[in-house]
Protein backbone atom coordinates (compact mmCIF):
# COMPACT_ATOMS: atom_id res chain seq x y z
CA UNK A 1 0.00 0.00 0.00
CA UNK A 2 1.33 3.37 -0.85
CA UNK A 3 0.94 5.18 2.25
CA UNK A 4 3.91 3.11 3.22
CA UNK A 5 6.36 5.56 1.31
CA UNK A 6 6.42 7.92 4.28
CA UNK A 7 8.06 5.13 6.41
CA UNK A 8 12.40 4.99 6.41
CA UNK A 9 13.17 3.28 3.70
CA UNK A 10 13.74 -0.76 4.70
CA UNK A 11 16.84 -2.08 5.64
CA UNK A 12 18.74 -5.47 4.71
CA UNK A 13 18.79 -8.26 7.17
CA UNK A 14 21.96 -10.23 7.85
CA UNK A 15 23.02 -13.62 6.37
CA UNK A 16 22.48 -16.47 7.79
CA UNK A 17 23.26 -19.85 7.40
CA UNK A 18 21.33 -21.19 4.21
CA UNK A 19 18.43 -23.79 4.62
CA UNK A 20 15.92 -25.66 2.56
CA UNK A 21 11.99 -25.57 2.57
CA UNK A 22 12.12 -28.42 4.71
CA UNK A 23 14.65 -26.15 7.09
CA UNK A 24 17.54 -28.44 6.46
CA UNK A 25 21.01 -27.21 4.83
CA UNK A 26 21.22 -27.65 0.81
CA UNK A 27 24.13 -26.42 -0.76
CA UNK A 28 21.50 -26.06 -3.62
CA UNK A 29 19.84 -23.59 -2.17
CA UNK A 30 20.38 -20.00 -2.92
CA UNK A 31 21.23 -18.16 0.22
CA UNK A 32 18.62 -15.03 -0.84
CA UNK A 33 15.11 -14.65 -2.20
CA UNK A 34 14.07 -11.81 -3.88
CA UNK A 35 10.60 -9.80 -3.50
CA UNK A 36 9.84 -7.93 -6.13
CA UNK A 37 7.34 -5.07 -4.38
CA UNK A 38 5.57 -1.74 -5.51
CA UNK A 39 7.83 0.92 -3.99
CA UNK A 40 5.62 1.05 -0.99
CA UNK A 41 6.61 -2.10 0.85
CA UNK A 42 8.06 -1.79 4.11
CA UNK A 43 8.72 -4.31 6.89
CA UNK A 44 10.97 -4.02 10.12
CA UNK A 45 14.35 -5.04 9.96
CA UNK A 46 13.75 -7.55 13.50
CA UNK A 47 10.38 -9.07 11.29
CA UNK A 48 12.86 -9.82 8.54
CA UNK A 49 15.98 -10.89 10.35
CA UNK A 50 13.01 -13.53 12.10
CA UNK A 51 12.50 -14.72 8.95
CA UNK A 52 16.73 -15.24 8.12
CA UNK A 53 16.83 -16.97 11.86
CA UNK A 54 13.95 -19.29 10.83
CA UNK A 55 14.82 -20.44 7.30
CA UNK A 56 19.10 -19.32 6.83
CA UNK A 57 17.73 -17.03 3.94
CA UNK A 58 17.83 -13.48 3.10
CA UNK A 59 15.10 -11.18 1.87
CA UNK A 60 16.32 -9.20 -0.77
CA UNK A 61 14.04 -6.36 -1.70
CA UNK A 62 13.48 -5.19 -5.43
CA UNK A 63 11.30 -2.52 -5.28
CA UNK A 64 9.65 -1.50 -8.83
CA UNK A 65 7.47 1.60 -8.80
CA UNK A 66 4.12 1.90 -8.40
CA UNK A 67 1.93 -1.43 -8.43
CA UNK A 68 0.94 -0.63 -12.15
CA UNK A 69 4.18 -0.19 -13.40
CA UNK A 70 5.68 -3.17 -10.88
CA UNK A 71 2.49 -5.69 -12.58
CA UNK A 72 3.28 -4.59 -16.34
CA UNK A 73 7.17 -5.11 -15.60
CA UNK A 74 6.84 -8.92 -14.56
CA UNK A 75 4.63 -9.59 -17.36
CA UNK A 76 7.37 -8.16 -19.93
CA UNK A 77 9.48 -10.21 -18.06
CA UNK A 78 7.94 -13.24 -18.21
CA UNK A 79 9.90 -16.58 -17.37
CA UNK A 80 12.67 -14.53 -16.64
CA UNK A 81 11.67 -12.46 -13.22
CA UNK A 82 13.55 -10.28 -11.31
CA UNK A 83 12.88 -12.18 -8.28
CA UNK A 84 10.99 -14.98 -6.67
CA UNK A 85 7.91 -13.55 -4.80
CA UNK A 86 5.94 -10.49 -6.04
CA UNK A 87 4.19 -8.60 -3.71
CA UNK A 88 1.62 -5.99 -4.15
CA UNK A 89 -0.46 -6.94 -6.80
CA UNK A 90 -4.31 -6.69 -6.07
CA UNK A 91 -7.74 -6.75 -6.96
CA UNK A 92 -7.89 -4.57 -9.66
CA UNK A 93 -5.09 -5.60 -11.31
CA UNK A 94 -5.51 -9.43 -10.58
CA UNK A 95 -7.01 -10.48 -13.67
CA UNK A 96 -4.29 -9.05 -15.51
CA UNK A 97 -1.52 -11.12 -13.73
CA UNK A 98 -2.51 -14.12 -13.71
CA UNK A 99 -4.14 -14.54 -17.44
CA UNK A 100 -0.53 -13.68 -18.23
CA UNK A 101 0.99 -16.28 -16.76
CA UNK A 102 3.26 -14.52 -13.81
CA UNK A 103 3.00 -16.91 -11.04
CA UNK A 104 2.75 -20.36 -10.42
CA UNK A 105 0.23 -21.91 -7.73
CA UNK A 106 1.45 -22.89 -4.49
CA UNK A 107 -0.82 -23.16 -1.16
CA UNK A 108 1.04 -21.51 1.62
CA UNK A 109 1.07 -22.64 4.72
CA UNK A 110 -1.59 -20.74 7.32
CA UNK A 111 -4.17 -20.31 4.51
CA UNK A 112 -6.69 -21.67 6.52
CA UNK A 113 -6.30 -18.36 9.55
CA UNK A 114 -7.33 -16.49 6.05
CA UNK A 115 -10.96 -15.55 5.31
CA UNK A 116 -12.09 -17.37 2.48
CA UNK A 117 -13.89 -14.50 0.85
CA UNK A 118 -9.94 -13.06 0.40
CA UNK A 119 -8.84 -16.18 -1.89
CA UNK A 120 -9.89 -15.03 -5.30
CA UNK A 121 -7.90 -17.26 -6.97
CA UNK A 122 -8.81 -20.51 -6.74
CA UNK A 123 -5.65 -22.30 -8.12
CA UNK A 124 -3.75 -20.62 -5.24
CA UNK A 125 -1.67 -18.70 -7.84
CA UNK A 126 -1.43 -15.90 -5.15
CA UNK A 127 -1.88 -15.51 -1.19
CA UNK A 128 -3.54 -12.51 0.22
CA UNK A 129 -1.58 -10.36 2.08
CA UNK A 130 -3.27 -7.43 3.64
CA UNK A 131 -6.58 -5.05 3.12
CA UNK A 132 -7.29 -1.70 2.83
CA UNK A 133 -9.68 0.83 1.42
CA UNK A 134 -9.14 3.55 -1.53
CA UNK A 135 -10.33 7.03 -0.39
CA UNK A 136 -10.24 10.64 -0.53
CA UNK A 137 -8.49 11.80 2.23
CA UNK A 138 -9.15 16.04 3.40
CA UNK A 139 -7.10 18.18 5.27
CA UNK A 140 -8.34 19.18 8.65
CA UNK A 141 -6.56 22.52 9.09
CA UNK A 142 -7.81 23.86 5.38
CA UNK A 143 -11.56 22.93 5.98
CA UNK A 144 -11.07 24.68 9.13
CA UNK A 145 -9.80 27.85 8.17
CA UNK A 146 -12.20 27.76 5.43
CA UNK A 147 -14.81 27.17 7.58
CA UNK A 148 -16.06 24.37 5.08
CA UNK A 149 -17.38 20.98 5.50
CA UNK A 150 -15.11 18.57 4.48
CA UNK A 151 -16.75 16.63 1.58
CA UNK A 152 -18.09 12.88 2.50
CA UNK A 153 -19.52 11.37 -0.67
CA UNK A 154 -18.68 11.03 -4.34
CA UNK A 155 -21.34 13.75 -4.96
CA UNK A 156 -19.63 15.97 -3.17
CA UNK A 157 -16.60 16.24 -4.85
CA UNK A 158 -18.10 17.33 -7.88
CA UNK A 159 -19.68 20.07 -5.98
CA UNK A 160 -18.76 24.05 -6.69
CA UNK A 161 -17.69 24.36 -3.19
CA UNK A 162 -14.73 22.06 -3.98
CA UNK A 163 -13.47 22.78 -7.33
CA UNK A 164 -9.58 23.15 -8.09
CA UNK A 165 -9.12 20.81 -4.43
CA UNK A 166 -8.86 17.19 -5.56
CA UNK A 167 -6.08 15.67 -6.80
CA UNK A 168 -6.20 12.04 -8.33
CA UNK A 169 -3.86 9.24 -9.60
CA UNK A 170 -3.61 8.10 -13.11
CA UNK A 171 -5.12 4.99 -13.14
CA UNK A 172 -3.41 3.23 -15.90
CA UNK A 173 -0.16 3.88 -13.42
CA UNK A 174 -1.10 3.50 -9.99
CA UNK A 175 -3.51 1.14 -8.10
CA UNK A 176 -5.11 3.98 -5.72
CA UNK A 177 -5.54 5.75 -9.12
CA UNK A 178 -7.64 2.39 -10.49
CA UNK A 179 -9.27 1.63 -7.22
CA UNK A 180 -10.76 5.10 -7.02
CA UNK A 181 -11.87 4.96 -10.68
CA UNK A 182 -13.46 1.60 -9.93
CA UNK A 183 -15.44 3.03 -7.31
CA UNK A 184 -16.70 5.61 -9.05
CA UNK A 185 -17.84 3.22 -11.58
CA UNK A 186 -19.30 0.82 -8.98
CA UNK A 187 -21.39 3.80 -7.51
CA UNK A 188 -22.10 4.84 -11.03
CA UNK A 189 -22.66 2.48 -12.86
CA UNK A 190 -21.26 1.54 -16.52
CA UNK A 191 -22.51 4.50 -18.41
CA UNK A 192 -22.97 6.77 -15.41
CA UNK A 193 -19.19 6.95 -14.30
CA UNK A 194 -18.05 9.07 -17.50
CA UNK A 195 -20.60 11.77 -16.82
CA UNK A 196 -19.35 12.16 -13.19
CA UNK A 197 -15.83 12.34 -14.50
CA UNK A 198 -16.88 14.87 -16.47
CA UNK A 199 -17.97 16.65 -13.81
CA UNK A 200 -14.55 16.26 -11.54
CA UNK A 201 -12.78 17.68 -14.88
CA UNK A 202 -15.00 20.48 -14.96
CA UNK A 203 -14.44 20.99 -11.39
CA UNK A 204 -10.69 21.24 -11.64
CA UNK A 205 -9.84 17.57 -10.47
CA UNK A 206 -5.82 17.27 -11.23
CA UNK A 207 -4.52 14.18 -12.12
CA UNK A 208 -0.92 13.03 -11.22
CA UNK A 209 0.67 9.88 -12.18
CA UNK A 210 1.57 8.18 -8.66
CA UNK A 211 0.11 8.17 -5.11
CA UNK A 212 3.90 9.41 -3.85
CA UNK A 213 3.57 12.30 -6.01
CA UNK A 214 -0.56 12.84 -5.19
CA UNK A 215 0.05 12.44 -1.22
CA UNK A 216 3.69 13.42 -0.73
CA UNK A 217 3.76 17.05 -2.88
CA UNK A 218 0.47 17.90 -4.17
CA UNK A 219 -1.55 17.29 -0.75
CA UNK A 220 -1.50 20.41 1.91
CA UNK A 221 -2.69 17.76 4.49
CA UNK A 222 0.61 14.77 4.56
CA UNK A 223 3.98 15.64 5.89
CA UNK A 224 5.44 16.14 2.66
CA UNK A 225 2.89 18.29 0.98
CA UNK A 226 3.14 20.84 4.67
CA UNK A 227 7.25 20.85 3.64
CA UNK A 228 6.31 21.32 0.09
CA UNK A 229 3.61 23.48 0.70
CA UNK A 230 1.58 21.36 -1.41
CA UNK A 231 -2.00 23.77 -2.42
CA UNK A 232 -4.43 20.77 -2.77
CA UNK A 233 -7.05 19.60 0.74
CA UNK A 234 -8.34 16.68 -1.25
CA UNK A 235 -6.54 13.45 -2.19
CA UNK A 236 -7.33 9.86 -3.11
CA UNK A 237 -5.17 8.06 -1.00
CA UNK A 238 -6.29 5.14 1.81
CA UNK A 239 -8.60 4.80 5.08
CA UNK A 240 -5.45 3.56 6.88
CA UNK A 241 -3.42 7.15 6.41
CA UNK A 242 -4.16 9.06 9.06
CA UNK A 243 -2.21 6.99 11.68
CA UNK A 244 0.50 7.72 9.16
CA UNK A 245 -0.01 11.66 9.92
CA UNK A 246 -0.29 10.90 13.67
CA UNK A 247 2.95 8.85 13.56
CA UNK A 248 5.07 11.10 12.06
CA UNK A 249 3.97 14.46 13.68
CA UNK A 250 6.18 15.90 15.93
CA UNK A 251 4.61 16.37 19.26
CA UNK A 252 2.24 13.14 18.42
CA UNK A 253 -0.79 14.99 18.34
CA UNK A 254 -4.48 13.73 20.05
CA UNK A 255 -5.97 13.55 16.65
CA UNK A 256 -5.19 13.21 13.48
CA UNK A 257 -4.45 16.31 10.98
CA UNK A 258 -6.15 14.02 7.95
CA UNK A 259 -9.58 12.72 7.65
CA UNK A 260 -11.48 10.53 5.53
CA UNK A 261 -14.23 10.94 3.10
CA UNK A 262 -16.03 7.79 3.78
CA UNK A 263 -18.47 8.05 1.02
CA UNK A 264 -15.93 8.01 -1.12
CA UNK A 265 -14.34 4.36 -0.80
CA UNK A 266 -13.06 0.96 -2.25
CA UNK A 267 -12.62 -1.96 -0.84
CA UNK A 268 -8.59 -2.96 -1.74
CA UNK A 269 -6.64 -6.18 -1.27
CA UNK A 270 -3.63 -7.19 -1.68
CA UNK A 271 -1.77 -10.37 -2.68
CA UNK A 272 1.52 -12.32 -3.19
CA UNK A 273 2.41 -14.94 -5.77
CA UNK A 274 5.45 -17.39 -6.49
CA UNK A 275 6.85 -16.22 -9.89
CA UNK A 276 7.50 -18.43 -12.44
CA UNK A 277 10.64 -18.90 -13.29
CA UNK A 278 12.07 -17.95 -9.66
CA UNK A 279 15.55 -18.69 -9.22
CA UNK A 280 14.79 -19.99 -5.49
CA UNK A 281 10.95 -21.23 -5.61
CA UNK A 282 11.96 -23.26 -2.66
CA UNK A 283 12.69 -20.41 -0.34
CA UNK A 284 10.05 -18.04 -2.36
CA UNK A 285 7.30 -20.83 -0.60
CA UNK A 286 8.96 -19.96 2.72
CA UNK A 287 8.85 -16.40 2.09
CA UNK A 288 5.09 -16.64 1.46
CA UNK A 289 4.12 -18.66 4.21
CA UNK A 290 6.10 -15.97 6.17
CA UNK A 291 3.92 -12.91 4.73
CA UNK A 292 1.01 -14.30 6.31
CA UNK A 293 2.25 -15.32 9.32
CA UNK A 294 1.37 -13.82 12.62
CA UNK A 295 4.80 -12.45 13.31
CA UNK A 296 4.66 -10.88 9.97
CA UNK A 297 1.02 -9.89 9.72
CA UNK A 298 0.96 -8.11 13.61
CA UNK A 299 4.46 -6.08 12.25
CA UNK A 300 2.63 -4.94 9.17
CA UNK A 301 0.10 -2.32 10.28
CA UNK A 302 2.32 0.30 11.46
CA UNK A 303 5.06 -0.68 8.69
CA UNK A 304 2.61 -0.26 5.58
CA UNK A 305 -0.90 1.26 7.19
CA UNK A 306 -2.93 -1.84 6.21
CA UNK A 307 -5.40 -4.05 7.20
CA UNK A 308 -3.51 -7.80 7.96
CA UNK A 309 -5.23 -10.80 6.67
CA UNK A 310 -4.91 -12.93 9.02
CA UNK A 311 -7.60 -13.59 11.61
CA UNK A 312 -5.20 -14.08 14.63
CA UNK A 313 -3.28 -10.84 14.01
CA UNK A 314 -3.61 -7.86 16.36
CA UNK A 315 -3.86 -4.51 15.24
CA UNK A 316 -1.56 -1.68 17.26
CA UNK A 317 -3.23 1.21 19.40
CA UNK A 318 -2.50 3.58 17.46
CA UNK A 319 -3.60 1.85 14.19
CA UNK A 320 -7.25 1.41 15.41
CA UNK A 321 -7.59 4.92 17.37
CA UNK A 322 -6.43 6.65 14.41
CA UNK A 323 -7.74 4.32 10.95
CA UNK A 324 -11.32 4.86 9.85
CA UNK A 325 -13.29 1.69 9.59
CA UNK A 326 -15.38 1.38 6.21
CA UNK A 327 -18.52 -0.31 7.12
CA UNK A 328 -20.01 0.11 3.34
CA UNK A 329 -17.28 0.33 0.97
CA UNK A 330 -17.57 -0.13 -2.93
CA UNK A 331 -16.47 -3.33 -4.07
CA UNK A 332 -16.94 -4.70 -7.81
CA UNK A 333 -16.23 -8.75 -8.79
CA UNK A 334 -12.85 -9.42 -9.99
CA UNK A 335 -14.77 -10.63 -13.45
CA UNK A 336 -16.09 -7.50 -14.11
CA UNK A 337 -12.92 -5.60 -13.75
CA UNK A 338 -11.13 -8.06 -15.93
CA UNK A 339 -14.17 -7.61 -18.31
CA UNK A 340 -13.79 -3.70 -18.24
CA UNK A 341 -10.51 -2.08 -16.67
CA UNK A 342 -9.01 -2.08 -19.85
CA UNK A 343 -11.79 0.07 -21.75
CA UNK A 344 -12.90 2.03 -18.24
CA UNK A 345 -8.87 3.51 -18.48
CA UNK A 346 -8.65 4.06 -22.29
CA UNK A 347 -12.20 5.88 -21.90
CA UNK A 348 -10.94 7.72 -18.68
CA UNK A 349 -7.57 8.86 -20.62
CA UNK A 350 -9.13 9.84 -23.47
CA UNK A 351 -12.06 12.06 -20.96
CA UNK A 352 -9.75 13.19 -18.65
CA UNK A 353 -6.22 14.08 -20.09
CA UNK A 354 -7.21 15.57 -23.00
């Protein structure tokens, strides 16, 4: 998940002493596996040096821009990855993974502490990993000064009260970007969506081409945009970023500086897969049964400001005093965004950046 980029970047754990899947010593074994991530994963360096004590092996990190652009690079490099887990694919880019052939299926182990209604891929081609919801995020202080409600639906946005606030990602290039345009076409519907795009042109919506650039320079509410004096209250980022804010305020303060719109969500999961063609599959089936574990899966919150998985993980204070919950978030079936993302972004392009 992208609010993750405001984290310290992740460091490398040490070597250990190599082992196999079945934890004994094979000189065949590589002594590192590779995770090929969206720039936005993030783990401690004690949660990964667990994982080196448990299995000998090293996590070696290859991080690959945003989840659009990390997804179309391991299908141009297909057979021949640049590592042997991806992480950071989701929903609404599934279909496009795995009808191209990226992964291979493999059942981790602790599947079974994962809600069923998470495993959209029946062949086990990828594990879900954490779960989070798409929305526009305002900035407390502006709406304040301005003496202006904070928009809470879709509707709103459009609204004259908020024109020249919003600012977007593309989504051909990021998956906040997609997930946002998904819900608009959930709440929409197929033909409605354009005509409410329409409306968010005509009401000065700006469009950016990752969540990094969106949250980090263009929004007046995140701790980059107040250094960069970023001019824009609105931005579609996640439910989960306001402990983010909280976090890295200095004094911590009682409440968050962000909040969320929570008409304005979608509901966001995300998923790792063996690759095919991994140079250690062996130890890329450790490294999975690892993401979901609850060692990994308690660590994760407060390292990437998402929703764990995993029904026996525990969420930190400051994670559930500061997230929003979602209780009615837009969702659409994976076969209808296979069916349509394609079009829905050529259509969006062709409405909204020109």
């Amino acid at each position: 998940m992208a609010a993750a980029a405001l984290v310290a970047a992740l460091g490398v754990t040490t070597l250990a002493a190599c082992g196999g899947s079945d934890g004994k010593d094979t000189a065949s074994t590589p002594k590192t596996v590779k995770l090929v991530s969206h720039d936005s994963f993030n783990a401690s360096k004690e949660v990964l040096a667990e994982f080196t004590r448990q299995t000998g092996l090293k996590v070696q990190v290859v991080k690959s821009g945003d989840a659009g652009e990390a997804v179309n690079k391991e299908i141009l490099t297909k057979g021949s990855p640049q590592g042997d887990v991806f992480f950071g694919v989701d929903n609404t880019l599934l279909s496009r993974a795995l009808d191209n052939g990226i992964f291979v299926p493999y059942e981790a182990k602790g599947l079974d502490r994962v809600p069923a209604a998470l495993r959209l891929d029946k062949e086990n081609r990828v594990t879900p990993i954490d779960s989070g919801d798409i929305c526009v995020n305002y900035d407390k202080e502006y709406f304040a000064d301005k003496k202006l409600a904070p928009p809470q639906t879709f509707d709103d946005l459009a609204k004259p009260a908020y024109k020249d606030l919003l600012v977007v990602e593309n989504p051909e290039r990021s998956s906040p970007g997609l997930g946002f345009l998904l819900g608009t076409a959930a709440q929409y519907g197929d033909q409605g969506w354009q005509d409410y795009w329409s409306k968010l042109k005509a009401n000065g919506v700006k469009t950016v081409d990752s969540w990094e650039l969106a949250y980090n320079q263009e929004f007046s509410g995140s701790a980059g945009g107040r250094k960069a004096k970023g001019d824009r209250p609105l931005v579609v980022s996640y439910a989960s970023s306001p402990p983010v804010e909280v976090l890295y305020s200095e004094p911590q303060p009682e409440t968050a500086p962000t909040g969320v719109s929570t008409g304005t969500c979608f509901r966001q999961t995300e998923f790792a897969g063996l690759l095919d063609g991994a140079r250690n599959p062996e130890g890329g089936k450790l490294l999975i049964d690892f993401l979901i574990s609850k060692k990994f899966q308690d660590d994760m919150p407060l390292q990437m400001f998402v929703n764990p998985v995993a029904e026996d993980a525990t969420l930190p204070e400051l994670f559930t005093k500061h997230g929003v919950v979602v209780d009615k978030p837009q969702t659409m079936a994976p076969e209808k965004i296979a069916e349509n993302r394609d079009e829905w972004i050529k259509s969006w392009s062709s409405l909204v950046l020109k």
